[in-house]
Protein backbone atom coordinates (compact mmCIF):
# COMPACT_ATOMS: atom_id res chain seq x y z
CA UNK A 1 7.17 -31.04 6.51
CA UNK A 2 9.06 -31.94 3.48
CA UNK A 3 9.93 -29.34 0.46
CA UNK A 4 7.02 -31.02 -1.52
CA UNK A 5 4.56 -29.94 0.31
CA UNK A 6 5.42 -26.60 1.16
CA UNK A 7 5.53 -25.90 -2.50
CA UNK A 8 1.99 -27.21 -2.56
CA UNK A 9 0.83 -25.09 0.26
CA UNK A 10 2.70 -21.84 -1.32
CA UNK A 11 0.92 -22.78 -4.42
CA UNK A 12 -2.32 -22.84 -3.37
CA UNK A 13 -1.72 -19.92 -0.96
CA UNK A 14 -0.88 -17.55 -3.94
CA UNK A 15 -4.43 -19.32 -6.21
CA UNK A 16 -6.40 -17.71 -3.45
CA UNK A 17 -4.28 -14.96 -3.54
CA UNK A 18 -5.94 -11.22 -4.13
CA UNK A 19 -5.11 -8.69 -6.16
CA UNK A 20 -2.01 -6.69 -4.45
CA UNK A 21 -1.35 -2.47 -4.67
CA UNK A 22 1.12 -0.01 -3.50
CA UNK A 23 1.09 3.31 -1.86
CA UNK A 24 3.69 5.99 -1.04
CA UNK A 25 2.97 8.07 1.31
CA UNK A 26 4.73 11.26 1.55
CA UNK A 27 4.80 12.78 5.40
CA UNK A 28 6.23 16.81 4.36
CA UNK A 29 8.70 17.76 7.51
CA UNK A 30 8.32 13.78 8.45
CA UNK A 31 5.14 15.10 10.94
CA UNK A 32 3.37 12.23 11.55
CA UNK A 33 -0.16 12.46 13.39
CA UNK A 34 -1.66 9.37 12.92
CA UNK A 35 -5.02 9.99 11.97
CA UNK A 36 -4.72 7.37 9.56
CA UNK A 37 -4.08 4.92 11.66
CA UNK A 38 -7.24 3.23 13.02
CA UNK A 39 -8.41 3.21 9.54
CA UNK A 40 -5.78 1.21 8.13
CA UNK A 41 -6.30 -1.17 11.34
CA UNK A 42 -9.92 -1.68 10.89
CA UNK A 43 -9.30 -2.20 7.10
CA UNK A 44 -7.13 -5.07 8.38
CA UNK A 45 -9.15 -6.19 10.90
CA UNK A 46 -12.27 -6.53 8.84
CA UNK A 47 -9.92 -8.50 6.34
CA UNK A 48 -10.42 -6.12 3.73
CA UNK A 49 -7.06 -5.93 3.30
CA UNK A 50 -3.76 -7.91 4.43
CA UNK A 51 -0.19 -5.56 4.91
CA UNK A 52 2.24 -7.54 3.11
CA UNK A 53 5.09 -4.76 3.72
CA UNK A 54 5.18 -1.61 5.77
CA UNK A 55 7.87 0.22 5.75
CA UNK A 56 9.05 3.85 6.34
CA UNK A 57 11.72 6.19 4.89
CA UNK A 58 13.25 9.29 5.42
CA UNK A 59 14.80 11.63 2.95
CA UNK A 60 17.80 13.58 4.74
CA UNK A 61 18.59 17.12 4.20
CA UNK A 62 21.62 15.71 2.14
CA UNK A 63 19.26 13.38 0.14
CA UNK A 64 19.99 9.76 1.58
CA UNK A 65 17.61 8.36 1.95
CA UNK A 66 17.39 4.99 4.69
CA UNK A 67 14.72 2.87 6.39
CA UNK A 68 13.33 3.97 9.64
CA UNK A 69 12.85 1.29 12.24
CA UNK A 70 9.02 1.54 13.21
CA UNK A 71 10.24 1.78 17.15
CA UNK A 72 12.15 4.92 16.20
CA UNK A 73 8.41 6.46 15.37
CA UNK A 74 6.71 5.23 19.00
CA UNK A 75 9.10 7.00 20.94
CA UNK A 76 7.13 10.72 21.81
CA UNK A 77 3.80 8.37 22.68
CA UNK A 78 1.75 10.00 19.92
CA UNK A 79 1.82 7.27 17.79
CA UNK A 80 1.43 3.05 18.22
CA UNK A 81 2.82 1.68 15.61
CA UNK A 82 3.89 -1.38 17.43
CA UNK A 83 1.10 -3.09 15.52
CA UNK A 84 2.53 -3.10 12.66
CA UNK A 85 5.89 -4.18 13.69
CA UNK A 86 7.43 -7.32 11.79
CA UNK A 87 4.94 -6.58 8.54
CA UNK A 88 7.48 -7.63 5.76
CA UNK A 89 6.66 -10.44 3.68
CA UNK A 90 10.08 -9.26 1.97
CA UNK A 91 8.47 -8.47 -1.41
CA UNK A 92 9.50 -4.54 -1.10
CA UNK A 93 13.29 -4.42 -2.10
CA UNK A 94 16.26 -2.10 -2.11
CA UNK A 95 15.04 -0.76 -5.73
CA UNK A 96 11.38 -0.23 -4.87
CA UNK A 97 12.58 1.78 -1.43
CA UNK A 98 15.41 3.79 -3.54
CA UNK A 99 12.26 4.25 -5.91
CA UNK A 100 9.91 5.39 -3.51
CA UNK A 101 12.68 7.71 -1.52
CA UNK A 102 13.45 9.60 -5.25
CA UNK A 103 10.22 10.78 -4.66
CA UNK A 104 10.73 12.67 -1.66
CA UNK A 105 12.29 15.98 -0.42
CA UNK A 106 14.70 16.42 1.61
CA UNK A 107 13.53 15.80 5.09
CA UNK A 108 10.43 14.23 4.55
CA UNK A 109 9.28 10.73 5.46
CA UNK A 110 7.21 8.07 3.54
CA UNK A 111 5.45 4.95 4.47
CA UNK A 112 5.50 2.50 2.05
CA UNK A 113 2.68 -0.03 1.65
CA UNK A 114 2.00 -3.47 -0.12
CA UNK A 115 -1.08 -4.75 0.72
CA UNK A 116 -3.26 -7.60 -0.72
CA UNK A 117 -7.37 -6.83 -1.48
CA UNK A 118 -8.36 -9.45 0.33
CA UNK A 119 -12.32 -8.77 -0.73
CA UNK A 120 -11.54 -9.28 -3.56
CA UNK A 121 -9.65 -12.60 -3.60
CA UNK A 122 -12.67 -14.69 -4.50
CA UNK A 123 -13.29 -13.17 -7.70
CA UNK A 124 -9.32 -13.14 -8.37
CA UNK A 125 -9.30 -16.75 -7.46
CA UNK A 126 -12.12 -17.72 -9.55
CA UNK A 127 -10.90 -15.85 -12.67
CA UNK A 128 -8.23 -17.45 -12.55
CA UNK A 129 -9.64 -21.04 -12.23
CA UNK A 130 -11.71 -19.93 -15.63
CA UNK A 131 -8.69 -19.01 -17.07
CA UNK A 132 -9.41 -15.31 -17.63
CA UNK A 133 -6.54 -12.64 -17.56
CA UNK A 134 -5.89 -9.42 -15.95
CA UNK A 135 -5.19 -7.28 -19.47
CA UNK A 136 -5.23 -3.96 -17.99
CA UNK A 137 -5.86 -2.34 -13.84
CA UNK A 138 -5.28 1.69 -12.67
CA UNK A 139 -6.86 3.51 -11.18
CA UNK A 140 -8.47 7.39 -11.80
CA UNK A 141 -7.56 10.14 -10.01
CA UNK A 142 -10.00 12.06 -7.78
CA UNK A 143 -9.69 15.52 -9.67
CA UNK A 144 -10.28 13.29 -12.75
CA UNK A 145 -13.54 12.12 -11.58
CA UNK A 146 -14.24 15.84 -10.20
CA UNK A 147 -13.63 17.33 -13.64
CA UNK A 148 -16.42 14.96 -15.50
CA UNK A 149 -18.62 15.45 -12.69
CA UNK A 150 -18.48 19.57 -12.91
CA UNK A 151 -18.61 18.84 -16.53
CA UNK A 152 -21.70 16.75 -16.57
CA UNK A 153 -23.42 18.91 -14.08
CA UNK A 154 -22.38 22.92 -15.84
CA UNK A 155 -25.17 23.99 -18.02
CA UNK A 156 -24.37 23.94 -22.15
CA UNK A 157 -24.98 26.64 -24.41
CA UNK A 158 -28.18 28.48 -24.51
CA UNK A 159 -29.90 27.82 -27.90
């Protein structure tokens, strides 16, 4: 395949492209369980969403912080994480893992994860086909929406 044509195919790749988030997720005493798990597989397996990067850190009692290799988490049988193995489209760099490790304690882990909404990808794609621009995203945190809920719901003043 010439250069040409991969450029064409990377093009129209990223048109149908979703929209793509972040999380950092702080493990306290690096205890994983893995309850999480089978969510985040059936998420993927129902193609609501596609891992882009997975990796995972761990803060050291002296505060370096360095990549753990996903096989170096499989090892007591507790957890499979062999799925996820090789999930680095190599869009996380050094900066965003020295980001996301400033964030932990010492001796705590972190999974980092960049993952594409792939429901909603047709909208995204045609938005962007009408020409219309993303001009602001976030997102509101639960106690947030449990604060205007418990205010909507108390009782005003007696009149």
């Amino acid at each position: 395949m010439n250069d040409r044509s991969h450029d064409l195919e990377e093009s129209e790749e990223l048109e149908e492209l979703g929209p793509v988030d972040y999380l950092v997720i702080s493990f306290p005493g690096s205890r994983f369980t893995g309850e999480g798990l089978p969510l985040l597989i059936d998420l993927v397996d129902r193609a609501i969403i596609r891992i882009l990067d997975l990796t995972f850190l761990r803060k050291d009692d002296d505060g370096t912080v360095g990549a753990v290799q996903i096989a170096d988490l499989t090892g007591d049988g507790r957890l499979d994480l062999a799925v996820f193995d090789g999930a680095s489209s190599g869009l996380l760099g050094d900066t965003d893992l020295a980001e996301a490790g400033a964030l932990l304690e010492p001796g705590d882990s972190a999974a980092v994860l960049l993952y594409e909404n792939r429901w909603a990808a047709p909208l995204a794609t045609a938005l962007r086909r009408a020409d219309a621009r993303m001009i602001a995203s976030g997102r509101v945190p639960l106690q947030d929406l449990v604060d205007v809920l418990d205010t909507i719901d108390s009782p005003g003043p007696s009149s």
